[in-house]
C-alpha atoms as a PDB file:
ATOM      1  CA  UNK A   1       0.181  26.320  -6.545  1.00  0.00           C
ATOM      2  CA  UNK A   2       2.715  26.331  -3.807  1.00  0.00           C
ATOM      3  CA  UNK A   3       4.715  23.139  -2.891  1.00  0.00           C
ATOM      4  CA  UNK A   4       3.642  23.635   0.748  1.00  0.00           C
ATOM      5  CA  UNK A   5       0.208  23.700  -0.205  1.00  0.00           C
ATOM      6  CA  UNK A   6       0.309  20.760  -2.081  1.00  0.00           C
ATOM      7  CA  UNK A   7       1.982  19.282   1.025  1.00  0.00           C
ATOM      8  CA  UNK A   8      -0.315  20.307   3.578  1.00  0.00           C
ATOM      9  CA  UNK A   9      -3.397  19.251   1.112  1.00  0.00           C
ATOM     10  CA  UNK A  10      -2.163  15.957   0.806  1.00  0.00           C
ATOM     11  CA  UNK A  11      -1.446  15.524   4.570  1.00  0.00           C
ATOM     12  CA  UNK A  12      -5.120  16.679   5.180  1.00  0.00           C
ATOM     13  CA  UNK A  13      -6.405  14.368   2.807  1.00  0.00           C
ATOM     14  CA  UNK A  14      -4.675  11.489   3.575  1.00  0.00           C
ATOM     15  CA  UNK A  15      -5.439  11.986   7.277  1.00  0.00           C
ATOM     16  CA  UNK A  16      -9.205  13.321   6.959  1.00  0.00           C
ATOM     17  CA  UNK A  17      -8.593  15.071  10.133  1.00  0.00           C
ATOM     18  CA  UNK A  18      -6.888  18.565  10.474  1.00  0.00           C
ATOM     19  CA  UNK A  19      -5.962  18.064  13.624  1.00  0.00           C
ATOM     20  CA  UNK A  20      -4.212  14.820  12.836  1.00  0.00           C
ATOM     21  CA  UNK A  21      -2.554  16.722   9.995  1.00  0.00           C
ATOM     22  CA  UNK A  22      -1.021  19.651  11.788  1.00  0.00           C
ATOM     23  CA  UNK A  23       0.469  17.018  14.129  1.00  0.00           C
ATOM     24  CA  UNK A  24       2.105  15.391  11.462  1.00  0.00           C
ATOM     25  CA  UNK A  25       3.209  18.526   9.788  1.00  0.00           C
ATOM     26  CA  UNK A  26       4.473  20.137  12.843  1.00  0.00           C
ATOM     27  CA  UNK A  27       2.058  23.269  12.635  1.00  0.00           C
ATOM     28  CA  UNK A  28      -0.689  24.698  14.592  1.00  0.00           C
ATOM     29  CA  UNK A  29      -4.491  23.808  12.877  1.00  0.00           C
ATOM     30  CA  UNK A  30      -5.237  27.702  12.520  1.00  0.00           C
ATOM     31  CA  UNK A  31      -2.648  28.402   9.874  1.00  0.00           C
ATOM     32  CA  UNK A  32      -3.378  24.462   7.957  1.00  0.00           C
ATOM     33  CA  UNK A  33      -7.106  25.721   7.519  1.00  0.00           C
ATOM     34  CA  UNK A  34      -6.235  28.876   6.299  1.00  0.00           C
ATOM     35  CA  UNK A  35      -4.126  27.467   3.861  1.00  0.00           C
ATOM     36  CA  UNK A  36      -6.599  24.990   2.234  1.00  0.00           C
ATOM     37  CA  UNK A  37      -9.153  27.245   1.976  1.00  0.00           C
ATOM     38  CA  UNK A  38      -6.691  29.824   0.529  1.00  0.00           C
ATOM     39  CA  UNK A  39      -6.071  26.829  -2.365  1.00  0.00           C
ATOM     40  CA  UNK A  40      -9.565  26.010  -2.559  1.00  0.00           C
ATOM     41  CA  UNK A  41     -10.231  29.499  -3.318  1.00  0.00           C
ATOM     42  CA  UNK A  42      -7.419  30.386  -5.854  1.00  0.00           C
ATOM     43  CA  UNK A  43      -8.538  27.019  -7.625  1.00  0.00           C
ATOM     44  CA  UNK A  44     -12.350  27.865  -7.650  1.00  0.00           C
ATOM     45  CA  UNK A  45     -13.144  24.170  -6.282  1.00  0.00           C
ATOM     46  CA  UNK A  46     -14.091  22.475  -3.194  1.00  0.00           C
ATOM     47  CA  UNK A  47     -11.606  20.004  -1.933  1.00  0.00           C
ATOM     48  CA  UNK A  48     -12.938  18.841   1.092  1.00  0.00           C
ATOM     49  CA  UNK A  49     -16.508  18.340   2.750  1.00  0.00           C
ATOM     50  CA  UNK A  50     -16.245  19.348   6.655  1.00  0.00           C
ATOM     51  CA  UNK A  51     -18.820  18.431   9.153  1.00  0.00           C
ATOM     52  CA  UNK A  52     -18.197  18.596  12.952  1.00  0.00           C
ATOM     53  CA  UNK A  53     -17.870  14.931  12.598  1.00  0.00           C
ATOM     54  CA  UNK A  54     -15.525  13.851   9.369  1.00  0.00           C
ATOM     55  CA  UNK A  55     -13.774  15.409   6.623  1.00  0.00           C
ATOM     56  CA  UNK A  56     -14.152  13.753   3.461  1.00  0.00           C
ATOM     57  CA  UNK A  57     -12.334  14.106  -0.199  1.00  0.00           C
ATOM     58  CA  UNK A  58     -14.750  15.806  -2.728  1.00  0.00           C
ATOM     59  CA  UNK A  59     -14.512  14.283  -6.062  1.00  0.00           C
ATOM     60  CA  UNK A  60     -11.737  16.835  -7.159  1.00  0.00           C
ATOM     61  CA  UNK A  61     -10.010  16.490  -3.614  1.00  0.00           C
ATOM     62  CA  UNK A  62      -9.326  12.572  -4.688  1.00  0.00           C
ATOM     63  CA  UNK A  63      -7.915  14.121  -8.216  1.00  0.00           C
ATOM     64  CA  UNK A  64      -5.179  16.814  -6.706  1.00  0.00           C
ATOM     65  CA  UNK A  65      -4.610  14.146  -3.844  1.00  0.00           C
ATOM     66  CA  UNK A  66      -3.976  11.353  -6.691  1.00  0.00           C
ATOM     67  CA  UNK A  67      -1.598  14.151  -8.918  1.00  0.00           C
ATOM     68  CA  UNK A  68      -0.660  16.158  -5.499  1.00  0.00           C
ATOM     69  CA  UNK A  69       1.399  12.527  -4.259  1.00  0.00           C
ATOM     70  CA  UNK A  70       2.851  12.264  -7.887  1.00  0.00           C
ATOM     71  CA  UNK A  71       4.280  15.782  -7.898  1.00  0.00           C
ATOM     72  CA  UNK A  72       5.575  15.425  -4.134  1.00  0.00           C
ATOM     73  CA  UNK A  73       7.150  11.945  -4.634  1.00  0.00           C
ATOM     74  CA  UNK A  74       8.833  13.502  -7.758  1.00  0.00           C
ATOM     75  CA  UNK A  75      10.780  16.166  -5.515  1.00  0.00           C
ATOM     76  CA  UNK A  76      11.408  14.043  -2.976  1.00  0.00           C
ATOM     77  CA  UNK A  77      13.133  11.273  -5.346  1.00  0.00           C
ATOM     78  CA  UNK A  78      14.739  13.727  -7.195  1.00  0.00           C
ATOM     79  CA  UNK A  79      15.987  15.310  -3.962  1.00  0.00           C
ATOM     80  CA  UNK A  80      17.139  11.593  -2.634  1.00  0.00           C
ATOM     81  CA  UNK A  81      18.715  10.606  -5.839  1.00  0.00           C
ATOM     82  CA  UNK A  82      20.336  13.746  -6.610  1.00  0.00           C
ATOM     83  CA  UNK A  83      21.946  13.292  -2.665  1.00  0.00           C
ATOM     84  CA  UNK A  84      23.068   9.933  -3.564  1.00  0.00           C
ATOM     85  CA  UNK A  85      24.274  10.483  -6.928  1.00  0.00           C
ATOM     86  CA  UNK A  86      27.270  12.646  -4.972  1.00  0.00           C
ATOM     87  CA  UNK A  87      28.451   9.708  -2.798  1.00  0.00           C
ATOM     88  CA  UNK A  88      30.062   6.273  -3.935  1.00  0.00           C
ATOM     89  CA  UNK A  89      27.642   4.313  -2.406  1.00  0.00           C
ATOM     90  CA  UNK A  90      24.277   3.616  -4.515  1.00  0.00           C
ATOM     91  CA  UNK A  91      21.699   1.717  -3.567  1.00  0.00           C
ATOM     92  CA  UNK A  92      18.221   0.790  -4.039  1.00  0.00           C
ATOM     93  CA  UNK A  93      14.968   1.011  -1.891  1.00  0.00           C
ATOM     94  CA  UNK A  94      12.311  -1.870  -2.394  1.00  0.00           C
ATOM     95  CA  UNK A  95       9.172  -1.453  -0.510  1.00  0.00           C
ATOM     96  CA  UNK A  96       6.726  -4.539   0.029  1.00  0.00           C
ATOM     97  CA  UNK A  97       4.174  -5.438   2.957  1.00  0.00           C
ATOM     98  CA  UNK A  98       4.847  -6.790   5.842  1.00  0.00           C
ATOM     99  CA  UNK A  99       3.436  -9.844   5.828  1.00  0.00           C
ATOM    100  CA  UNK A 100       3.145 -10.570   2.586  1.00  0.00           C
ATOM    101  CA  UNK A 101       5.366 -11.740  -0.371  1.00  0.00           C
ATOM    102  CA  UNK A 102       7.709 -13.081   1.978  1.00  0.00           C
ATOM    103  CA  UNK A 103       8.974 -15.948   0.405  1.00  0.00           C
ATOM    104  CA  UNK A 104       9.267 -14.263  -3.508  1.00  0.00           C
ATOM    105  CA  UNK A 105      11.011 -11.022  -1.871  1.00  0.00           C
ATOM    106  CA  UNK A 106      13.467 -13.617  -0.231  1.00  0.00           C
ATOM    107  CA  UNK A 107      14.063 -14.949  -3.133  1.00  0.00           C
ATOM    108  CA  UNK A 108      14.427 -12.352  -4.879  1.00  0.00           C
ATOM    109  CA  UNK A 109      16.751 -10.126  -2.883  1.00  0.00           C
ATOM    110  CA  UNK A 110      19.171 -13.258  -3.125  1.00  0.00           C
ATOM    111  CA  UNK A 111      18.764 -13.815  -6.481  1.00  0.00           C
ATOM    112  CA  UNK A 112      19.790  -9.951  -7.329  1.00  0.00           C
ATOM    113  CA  UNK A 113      22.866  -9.801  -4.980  1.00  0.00           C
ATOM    114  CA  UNK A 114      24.278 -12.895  -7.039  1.00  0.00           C
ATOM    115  CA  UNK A 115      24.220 -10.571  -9.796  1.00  0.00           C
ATOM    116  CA  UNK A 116      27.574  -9.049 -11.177  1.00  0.00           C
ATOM    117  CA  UNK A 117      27.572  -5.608 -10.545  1.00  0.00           C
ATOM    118  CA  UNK A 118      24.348  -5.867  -8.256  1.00  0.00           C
ATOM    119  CA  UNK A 119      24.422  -2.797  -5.343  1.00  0.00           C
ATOM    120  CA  UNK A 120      22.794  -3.006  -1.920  1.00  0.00           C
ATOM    121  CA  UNK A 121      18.934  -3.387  -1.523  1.00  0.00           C
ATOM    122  CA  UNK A 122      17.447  -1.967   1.364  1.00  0.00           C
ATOM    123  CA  UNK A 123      14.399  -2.882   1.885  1.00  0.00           C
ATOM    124  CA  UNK A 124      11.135  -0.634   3.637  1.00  0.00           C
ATOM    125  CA  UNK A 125       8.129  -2.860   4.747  1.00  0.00           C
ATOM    126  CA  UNK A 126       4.585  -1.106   4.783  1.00  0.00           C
ATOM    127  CA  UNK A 127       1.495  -2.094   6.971  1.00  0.00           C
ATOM    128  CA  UNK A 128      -0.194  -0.693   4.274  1.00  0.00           C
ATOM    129  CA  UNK A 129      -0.539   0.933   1.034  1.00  0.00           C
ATOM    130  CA  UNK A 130       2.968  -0.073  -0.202  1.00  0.00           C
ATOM    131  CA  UNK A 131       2.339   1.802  -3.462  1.00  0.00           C
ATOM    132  CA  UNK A 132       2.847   5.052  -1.337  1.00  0.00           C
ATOM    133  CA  UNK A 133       6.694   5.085  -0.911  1.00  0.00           C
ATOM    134  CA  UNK A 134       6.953   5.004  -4.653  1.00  0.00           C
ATOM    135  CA  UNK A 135       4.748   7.787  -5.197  1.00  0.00           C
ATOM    136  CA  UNK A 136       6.744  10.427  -2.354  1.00  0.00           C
ATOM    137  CA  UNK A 137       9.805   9.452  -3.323  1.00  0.00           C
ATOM    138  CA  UNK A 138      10.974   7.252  -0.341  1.00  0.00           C
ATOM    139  CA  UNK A 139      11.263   4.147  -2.762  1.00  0.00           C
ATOM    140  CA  UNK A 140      12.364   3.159  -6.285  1.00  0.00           C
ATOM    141  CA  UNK A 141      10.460  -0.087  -6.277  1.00  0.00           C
ATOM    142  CA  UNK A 142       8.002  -1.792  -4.592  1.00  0.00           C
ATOM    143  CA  UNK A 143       6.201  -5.445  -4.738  1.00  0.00           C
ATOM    144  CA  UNK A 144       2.189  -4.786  -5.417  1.00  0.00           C
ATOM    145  CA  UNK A 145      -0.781  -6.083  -5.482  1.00  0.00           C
ATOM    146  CA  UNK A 146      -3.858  -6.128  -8.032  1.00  0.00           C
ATOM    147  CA  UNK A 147      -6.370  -5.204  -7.640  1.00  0.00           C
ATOM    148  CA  UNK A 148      -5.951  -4.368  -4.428  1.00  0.00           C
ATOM    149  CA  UNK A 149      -3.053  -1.733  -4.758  1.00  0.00           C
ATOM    150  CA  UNK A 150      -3.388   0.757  -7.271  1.00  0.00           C
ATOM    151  CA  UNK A 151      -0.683   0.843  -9.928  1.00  0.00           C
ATOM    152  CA  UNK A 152      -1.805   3.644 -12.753  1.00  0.00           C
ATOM    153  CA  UNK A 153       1.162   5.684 -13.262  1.00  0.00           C
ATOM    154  CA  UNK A 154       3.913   3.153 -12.921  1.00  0.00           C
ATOM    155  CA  UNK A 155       5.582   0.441 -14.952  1.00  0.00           C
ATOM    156  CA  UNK A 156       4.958  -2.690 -13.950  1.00  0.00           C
ATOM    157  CA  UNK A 157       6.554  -6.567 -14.827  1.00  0.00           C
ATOM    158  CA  UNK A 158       4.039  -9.244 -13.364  1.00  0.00           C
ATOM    159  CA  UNK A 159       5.880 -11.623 -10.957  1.00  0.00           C
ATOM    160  CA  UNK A 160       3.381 -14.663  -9.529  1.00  0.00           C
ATOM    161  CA  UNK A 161      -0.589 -14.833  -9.463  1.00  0.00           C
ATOM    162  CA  UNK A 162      -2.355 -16.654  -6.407  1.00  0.00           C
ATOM    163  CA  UNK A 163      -5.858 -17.813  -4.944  1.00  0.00           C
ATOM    164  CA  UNK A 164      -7.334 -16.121  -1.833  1.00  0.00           C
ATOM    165  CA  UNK A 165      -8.534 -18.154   1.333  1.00  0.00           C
ATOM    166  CA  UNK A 166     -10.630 -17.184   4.221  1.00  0.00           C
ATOM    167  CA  UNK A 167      -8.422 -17.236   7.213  1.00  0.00           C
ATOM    168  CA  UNK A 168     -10.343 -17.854  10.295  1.00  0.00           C
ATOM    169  CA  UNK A 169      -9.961 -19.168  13.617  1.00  0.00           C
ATOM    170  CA  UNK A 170     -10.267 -23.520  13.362  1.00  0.00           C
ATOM    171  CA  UNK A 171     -12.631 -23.064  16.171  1.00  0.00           C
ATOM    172  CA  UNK A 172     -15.251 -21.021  13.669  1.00  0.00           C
ATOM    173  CA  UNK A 173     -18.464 -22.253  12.074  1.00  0.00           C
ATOM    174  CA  UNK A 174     -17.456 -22.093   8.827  1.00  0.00           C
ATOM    175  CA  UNK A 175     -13.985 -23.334   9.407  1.00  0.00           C
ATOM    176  CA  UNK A 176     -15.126 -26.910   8.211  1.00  0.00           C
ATOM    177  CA  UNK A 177     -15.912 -26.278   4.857  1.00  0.00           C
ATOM    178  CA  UNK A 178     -14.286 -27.520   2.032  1.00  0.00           C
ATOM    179  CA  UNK A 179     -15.241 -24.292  -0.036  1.00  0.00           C
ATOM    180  CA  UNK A 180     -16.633 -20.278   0.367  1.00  0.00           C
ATOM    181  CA  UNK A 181     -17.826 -18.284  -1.320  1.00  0.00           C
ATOM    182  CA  UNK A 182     -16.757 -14.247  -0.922  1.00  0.00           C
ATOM    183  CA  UNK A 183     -20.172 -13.328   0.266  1.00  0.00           C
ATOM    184  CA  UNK A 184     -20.151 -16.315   2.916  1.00  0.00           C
ATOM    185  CA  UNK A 185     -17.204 -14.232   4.260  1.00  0.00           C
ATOM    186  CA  UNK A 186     -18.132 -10.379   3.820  1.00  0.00           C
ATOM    187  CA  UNK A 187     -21.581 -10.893   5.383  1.00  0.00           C
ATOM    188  CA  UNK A 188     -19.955 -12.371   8.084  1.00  0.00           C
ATOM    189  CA  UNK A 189     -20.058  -9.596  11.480  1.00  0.00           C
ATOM    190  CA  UNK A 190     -16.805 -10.387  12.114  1.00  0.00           C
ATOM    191  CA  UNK A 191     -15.067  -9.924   8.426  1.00  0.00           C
ATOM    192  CA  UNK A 192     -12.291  -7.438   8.192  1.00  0.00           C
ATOM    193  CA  UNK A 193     -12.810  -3.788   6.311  1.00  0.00           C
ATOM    194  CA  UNK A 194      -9.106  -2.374   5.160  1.00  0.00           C
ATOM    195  CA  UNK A 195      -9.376   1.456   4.186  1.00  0.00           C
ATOM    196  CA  UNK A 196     -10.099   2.978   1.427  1.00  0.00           C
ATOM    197  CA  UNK A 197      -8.079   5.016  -0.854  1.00  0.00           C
ATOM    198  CA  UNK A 198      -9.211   8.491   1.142  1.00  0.00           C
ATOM    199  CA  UNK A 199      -8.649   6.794   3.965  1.00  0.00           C
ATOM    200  CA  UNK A 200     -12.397   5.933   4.874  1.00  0.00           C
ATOM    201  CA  UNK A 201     -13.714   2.428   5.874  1.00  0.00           C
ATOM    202  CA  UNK A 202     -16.171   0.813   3.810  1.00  0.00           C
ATOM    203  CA  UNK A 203     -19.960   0.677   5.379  1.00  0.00           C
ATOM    204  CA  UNK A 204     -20.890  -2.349   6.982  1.00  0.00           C
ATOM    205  CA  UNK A 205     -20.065  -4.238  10.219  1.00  0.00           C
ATOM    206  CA  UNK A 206     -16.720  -5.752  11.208  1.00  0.00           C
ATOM    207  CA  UNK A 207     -13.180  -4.756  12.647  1.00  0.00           C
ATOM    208  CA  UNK A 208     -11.263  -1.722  11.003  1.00  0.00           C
ATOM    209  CA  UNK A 209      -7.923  -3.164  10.464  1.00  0.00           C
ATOM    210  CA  UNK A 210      -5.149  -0.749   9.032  1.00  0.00           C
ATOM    211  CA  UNK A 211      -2.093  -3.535   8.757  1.00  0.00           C
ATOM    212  CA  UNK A 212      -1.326  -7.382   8.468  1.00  0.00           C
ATOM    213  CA  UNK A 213       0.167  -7.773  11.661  1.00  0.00           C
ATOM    214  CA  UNK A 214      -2.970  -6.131  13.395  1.00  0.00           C
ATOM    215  CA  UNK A 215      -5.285  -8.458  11.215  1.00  0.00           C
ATOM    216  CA  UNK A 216      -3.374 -11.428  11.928  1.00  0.00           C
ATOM    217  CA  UNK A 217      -3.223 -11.415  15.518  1.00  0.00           C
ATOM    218  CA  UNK A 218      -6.684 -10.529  15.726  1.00  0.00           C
ATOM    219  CA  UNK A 219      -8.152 -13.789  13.542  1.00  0.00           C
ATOM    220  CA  UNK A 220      -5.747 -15.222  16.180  1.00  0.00           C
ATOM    221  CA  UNK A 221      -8.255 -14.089  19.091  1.00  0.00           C
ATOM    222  CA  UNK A 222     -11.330 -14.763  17.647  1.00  0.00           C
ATOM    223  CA  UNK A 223     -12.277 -11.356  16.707  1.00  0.00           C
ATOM    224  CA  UNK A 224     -11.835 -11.031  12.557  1.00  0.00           C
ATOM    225  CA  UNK A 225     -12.191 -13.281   9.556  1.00  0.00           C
ATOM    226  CA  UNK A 226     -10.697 -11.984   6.504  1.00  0.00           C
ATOM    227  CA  UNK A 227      -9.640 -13.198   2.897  1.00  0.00           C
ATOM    228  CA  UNK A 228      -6.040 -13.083   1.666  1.00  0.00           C
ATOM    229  CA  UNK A 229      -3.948 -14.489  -0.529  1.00  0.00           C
ATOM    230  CA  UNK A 230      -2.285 -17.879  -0.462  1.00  0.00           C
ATOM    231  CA  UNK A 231       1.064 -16.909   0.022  1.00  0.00           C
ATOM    232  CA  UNK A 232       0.449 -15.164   3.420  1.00  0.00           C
ATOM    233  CA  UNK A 233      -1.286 -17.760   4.916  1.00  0.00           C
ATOM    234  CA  UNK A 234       1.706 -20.478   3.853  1.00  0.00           C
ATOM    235  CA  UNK A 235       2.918 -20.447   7.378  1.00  0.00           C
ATOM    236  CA  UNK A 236      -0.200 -20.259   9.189  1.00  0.00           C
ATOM    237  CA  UNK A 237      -0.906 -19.509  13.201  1.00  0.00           C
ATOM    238  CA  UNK A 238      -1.577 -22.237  14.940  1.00  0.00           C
ATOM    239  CA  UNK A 239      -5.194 -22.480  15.875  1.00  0.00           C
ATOM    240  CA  UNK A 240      -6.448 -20.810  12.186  1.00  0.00           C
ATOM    241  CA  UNK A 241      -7.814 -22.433   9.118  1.00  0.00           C
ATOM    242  CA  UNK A 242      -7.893 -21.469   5.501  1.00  0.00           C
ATOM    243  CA  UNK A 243     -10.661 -22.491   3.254  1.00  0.00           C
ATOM    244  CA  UNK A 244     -10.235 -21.547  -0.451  1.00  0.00           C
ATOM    245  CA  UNK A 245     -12.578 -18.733  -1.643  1.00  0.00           C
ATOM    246  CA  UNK A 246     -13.393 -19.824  -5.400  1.00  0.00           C
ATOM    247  CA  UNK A 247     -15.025 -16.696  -6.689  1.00  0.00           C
ATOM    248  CA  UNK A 248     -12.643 -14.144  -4.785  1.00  0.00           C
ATOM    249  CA  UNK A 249     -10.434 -12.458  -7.399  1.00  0.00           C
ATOM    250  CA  UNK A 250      -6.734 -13.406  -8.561  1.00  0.00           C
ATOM    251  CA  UNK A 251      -4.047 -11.829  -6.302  1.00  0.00           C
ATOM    252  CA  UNK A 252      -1.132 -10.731  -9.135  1.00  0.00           C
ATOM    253  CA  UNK A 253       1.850  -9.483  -7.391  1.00  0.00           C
ATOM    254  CA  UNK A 254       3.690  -7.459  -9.821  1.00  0.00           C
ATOM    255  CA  UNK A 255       6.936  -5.753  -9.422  1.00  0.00           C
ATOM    256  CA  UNK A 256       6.581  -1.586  -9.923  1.00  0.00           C
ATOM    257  CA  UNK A 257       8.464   1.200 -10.450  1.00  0.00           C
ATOM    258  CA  UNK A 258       8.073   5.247 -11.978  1.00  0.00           C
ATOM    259  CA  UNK A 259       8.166   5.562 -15.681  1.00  0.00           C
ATOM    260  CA  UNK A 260      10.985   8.541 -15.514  1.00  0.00           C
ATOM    261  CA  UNK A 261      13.477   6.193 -13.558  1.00  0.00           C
ATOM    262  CA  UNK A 262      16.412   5.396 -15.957  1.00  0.00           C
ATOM    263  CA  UNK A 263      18.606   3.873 -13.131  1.00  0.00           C
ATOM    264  CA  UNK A 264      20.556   1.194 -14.162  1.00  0.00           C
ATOM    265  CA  UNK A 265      20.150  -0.833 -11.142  1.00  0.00           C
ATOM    266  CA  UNK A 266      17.179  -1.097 -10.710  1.00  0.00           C
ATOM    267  CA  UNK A 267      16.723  -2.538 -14.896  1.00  0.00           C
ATOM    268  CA  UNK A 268      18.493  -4.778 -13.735  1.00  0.00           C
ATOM    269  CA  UNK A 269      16.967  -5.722 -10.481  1.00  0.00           C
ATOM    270  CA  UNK A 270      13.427  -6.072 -12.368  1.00  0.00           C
ATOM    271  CA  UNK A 271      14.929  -8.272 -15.188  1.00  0.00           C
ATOM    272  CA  UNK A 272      16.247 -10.465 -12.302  1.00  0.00           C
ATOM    273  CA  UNK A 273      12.725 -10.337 -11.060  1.00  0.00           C
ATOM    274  CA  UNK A 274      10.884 -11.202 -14.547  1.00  0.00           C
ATOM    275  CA  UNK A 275      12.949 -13.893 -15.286  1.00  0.00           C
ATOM    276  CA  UNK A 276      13.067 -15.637 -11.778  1.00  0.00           C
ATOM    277  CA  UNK A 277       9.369 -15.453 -11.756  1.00  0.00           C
ATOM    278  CA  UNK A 278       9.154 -17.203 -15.110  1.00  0.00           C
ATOM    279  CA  UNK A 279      11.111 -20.242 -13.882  1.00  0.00           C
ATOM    280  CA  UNK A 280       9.082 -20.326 -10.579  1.00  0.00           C
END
């Protein structure tokens, strides 16, 4: 298997839409069609279902999508790392969402450049998927979290667990309760559906939302309810309310990084991290 086909596989399936794809890769769709069903064919598999309305991710698509990120992200850090190994300058890259984690990712960022021997943190917020930088290479550690990010494959220190509220605007019928329950939210018409991994919405009605800032402002006019954790909601909008969702699932924000790292760095960025969340 070729590296470009790997890359133009993954492109496909993380866009489910070959036009979409050939944008981002800079090709024609002709040649990108070809190619995937040249790999398709050499592999002896389907990847992908095509109608002349969707593309979808066939059970071994999500597989060589899952191991096709790993392999790319590999190259790519080796390729940055390698790069920044020749200059006198090392840093780190930290991805977390936008949004979210604000206050521990302040606190941590300070807490690491008070560290002897600590080197520059530059950090990469994501709408979404923050696990994604780590896996092509455009990150050595991000802020995640279970279960809503996926972190098999990666090492992983636990930093803070949290609650989830509804977040609604004050105005809303349910916005006087003291208490909900997950399904008084998801049955809701209005409750916000975040992607899947393949990139496909769950069924069901309600606003397709792809990034905090999007969900936020549009609970903010009326048009979305969703449940989040505590800690984004700390500074809420004016003219929301949270209610506390008692059976929604713990939020764990963990710290992550890939298993072959052996930078020193960023040991001892997460050892900052591990032990400033066990005093907080």
């Amino acid at each position: 298997m070729e590296t470009r086909e790997l890359r133009y596989f993954v492109a496909v399936a993380e866009e489910l839409h070959f036009g979409r794809a050939a944008e981002r890769l800079g090709i024609a769709q002709p040649p990108l069609s070809r190619t995937i069903a040249q790999l398709e064919h050499r592999l002896g598999v389907a990847l992908l279902t095509r109608t002349s309305r969707r593309v979808a991710l066939t059970h071994a698509g999500a597989t060589l999508l899952e191991e096709g990120r790993a392999v790319l992200g590999a190259l790519a850090a080796a390729e940055r790392r390698t790069r920044q190994a020749a200059t006198d300058r090392p840093c780190l890259v930290l991805a977390a969402k936008s949004g979210g984690s604000g206050e521990v990712l302040a606190k941590l960022l300070d807490a690491y450049a008070a560290e002897p021997g600590s080197v520059p943190v530059e950090v990469l917020l994501c709408e979404s998927n923050t696990h994604v930088p780590l896996l092509d290479g455009r990150a050595d550690v991000a802020l995640l979290h279970e279960p809503y990010e996926p972190t098999t494959g990666l090492d992983t220190e636990v930093l803070h667990t949290e609650g989830q509220v509804a977040v609604m605007p004050s105005a809303h019928p349910l916005a006087s309760r003291p208490r909900l329950r997950v399904a008084d939210v998801t049955s809701l018409p209005e409750a916000a559906r975040w992607p899947n991994g393949d990139g496909t919405y769950p069924d069901g009605p309600g606003l397709q939302v792809r990034s905090m800032t999007q969900l936020l402002q549009m609970i903010s006019l009326g048009r979305a309810v969703a449940v989040l954790p505590e800690a984004v909601c700390a500074e809420k909008t004016e003219g929301l309310t949270t209610v506390p969702v008692v059976d929604a699932p713990l939020v764990t924000t963990v710290i992550a990084w890939p298993p072959h790292s052996r930078s020193r760095a960023l040991a001892d960025l997460v050892r900052i991290a591990t032990g400033f969340a066990q005093v907080t």
